[in-house]
C-alpha atoms as a PDB file:
ATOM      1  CA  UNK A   1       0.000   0.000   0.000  1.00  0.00           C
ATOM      2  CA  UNK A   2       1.485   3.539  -1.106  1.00  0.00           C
ATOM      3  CA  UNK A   3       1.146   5.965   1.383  1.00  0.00           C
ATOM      4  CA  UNK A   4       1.743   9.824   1.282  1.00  0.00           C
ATOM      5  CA  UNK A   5       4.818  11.054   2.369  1.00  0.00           C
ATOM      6  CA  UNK A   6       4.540  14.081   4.700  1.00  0.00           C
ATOM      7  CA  UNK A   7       5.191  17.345   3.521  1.00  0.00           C
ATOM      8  CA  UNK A   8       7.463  20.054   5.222  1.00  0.00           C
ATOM      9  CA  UNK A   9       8.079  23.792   5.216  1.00  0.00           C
ATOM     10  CA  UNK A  10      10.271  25.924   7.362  1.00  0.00           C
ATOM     11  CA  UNK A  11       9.838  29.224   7.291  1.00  0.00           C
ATOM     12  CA  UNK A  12      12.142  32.520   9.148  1.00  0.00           C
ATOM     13  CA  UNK A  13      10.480  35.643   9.543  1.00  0.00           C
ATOM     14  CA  UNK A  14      10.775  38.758  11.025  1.00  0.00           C
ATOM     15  CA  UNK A  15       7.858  40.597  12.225  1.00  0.00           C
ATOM     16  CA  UNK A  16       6.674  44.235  12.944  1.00  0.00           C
ATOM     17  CA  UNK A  17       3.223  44.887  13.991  1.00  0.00           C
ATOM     18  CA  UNK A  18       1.860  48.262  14.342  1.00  0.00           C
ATOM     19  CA  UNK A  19       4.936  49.612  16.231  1.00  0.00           C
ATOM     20  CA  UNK A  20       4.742  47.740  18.948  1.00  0.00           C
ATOM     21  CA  UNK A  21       6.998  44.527  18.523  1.00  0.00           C
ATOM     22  CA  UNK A  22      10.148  43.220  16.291  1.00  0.00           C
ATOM     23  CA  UNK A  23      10.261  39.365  17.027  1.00  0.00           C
ATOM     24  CA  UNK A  24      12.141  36.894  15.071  1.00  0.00           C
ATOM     25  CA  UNK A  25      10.280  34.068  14.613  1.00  0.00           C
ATOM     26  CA  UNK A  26      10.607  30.450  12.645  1.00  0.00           C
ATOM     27  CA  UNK A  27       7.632  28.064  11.885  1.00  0.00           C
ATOM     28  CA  UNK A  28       7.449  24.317  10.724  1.00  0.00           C
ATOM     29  CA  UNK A  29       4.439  23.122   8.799  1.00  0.00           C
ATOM     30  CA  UNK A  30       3.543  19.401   8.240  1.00  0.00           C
ATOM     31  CA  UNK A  31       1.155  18.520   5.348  1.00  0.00           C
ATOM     32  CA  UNK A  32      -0.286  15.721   6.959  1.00  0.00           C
ATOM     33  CA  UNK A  33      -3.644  15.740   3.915  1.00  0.00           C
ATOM     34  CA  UNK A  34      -4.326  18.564   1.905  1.00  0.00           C
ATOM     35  CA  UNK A  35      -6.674  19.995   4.225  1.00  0.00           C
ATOM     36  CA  UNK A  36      -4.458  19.460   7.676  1.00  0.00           C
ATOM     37  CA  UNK A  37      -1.703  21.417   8.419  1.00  0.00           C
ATOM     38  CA  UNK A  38      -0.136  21.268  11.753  1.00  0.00           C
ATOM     39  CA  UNK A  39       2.740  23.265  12.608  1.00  0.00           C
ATOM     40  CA  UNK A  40       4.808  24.753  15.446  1.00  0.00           C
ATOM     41  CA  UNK A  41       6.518  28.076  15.878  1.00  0.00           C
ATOM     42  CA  UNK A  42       9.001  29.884  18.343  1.00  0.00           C
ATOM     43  CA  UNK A  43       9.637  33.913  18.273  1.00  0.00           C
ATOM     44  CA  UNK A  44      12.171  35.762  20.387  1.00  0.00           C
ATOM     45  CA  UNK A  45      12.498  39.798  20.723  1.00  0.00           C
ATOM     46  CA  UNK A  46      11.318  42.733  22.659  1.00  0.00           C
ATOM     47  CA  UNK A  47       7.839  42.606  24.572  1.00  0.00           C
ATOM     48  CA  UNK A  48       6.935  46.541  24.831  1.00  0.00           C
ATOM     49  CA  UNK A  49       4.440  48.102  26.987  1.00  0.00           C
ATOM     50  CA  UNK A  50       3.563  51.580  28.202  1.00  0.00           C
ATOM     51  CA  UNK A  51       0.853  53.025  30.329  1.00  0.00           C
ATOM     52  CA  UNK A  52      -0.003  56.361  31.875  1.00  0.00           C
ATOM     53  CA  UNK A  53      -0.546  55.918  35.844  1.00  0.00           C
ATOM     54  CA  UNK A  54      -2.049  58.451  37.497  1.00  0.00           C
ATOM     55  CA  UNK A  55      -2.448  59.110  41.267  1.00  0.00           C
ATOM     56  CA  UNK A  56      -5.221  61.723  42.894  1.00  0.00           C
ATOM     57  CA  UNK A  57      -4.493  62.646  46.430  1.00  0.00           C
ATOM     58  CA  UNK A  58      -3.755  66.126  48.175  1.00  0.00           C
ATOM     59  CA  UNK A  59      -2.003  66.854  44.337  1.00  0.00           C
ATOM     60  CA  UNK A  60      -2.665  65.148  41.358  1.00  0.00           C
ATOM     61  CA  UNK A  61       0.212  63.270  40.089  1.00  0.00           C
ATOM     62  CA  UNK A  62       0.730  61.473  35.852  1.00  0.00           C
ATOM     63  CA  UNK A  63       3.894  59.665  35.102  1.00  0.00           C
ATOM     64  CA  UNK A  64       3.967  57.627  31.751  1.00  0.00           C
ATOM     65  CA  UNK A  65       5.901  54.731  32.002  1.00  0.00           C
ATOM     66  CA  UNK A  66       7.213  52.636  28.645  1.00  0.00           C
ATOM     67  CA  UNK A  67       9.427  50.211  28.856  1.00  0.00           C
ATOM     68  CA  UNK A  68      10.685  46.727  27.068  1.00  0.00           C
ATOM     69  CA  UNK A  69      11.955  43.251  28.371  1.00  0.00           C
ATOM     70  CA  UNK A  70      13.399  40.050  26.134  1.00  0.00           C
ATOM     71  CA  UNK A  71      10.496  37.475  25.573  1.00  0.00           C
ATOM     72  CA  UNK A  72      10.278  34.174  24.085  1.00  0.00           C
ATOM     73  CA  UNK A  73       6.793  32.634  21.964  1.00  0.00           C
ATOM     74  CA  UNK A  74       6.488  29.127  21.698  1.00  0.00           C
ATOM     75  CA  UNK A  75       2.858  27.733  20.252  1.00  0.00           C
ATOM     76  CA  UNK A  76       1.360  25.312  18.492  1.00  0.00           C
ATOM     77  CA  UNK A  77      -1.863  24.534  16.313  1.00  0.00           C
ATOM     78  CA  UNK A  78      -3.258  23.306  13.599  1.00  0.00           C
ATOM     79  CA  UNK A  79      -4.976  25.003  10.181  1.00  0.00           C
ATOM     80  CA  UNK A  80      -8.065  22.786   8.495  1.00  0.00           C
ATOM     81  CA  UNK A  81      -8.924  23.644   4.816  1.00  0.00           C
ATOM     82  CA  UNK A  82     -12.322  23.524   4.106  1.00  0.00           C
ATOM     83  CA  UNK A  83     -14.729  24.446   0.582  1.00  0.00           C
ATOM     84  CA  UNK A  84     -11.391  25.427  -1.100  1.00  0.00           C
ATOM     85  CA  UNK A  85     -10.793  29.104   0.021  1.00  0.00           C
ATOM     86  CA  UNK A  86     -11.859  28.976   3.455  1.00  0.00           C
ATOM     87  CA  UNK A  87      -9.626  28.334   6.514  1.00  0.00           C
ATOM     88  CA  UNK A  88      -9.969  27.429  10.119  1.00  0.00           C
ATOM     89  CA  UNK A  89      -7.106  27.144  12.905  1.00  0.00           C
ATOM     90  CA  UNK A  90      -6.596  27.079  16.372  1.00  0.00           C
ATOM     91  CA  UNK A  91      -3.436  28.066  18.421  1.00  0.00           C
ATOM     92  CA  UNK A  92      -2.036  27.026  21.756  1.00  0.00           C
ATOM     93  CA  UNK A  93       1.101  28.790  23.103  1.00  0.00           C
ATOM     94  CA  UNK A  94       3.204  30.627  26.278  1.00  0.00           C
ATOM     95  CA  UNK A  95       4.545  33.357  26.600  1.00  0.00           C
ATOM     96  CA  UNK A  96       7.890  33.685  28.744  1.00  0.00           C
ATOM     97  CA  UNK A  97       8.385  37.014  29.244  1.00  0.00           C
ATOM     98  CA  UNK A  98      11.339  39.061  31.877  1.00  0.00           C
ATOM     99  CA  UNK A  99       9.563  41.361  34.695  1.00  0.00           C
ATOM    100  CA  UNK A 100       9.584  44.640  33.869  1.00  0.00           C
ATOM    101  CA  UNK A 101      10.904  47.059  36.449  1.00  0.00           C
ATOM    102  CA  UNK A 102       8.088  48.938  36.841  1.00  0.00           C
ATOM    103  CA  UNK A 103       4.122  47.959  37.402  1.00  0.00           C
ATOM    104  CA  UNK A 104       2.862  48.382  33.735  1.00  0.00           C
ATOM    105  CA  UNK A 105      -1.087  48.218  33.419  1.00  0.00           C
ATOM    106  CA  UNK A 106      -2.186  46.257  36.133  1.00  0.00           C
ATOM    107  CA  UNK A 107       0.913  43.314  35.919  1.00  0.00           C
ATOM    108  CA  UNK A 108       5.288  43.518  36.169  1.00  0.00           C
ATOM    109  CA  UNK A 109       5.385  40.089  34.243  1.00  0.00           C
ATOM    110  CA  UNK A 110       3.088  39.384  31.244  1.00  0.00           C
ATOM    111  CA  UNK A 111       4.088  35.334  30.613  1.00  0.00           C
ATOM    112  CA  UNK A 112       1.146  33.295  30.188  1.00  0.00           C
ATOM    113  CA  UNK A 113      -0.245  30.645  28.140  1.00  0.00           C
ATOM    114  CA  UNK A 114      -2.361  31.988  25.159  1.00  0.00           C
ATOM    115  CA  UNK A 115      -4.918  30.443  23.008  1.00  0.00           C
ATOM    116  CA  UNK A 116      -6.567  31.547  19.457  1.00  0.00           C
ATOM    117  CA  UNK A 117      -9.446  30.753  16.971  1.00  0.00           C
ATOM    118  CA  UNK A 118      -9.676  32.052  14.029  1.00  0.00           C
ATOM    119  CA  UNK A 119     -11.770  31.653  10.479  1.00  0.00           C
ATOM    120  CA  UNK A 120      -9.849  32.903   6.948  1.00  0.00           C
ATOM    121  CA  UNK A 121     -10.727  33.193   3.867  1.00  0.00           C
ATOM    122  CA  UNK A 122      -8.318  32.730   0.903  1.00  0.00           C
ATOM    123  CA  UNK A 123      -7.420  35.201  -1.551  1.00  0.00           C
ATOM    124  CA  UNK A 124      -5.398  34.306  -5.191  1.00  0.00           C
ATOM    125  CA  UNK A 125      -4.631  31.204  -7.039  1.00  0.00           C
ATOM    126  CA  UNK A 126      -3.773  28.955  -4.819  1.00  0.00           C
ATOM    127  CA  UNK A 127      -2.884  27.738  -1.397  1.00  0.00           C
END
């Protein structure tokens, strides 16, 4: 009985989303059937955060605080194919992020697992 060989693809990107990160980040995807398509990632880079905290007592008092610490993303998930130009995936990850000196929003230390959904639709020629 033939059966399929799996399919591979690494990919190395870098990534810069609205100003707020520059990660460096590689991905492998397995083409276990056409419409399957596991895969597993790790990022590393900056994890940047500012906030404006105020204090109201006998004088009112604003200090903005921005700062950045070294994290590291490592996730998994899996994208289904489905009807030819529509997409479905789901995402499990961490986040391992340094403290950063200060109180930022309401944490110092933003690691913590992370999980997505999401629905696509596919533009072009192919997939």
């Amino acid at each position: 009985m033939n059966r399929p060989a799996l399919k591979r693809s690494i990919c190395f990107a870098i990534g810069i989303i609205a100003g707020q990160y520059i990660r460096l980040a590689g991905y492998v995807w397995l083409a276990i059937s056409p419409s399957l398509r596991p895969y597993g990632s790790v990022a590393i880079g900056p994890w940047l955060r500012s906030a404006t905290n105020s204090h109201v007592g006998t004088n009112v008092e604003s200090k903005t605080v921005s700062e950045s610490v070294l994290g590291l993303r490592v996730q998994a998930g899996v994208d289904m194919f489905f009807a030819k130009r529509f997409k479905a995936g789901i995402v499990l990850g961490y986040d391992l992020v340094s403290d950063f000196d200060e109180q930022i929003g309401s944490h110092r230390n933003y690691s913590g697992l992370l999980f997505s959904a999401g629905l696509g639709i596919l533009l072009g020629a192919g997939r």
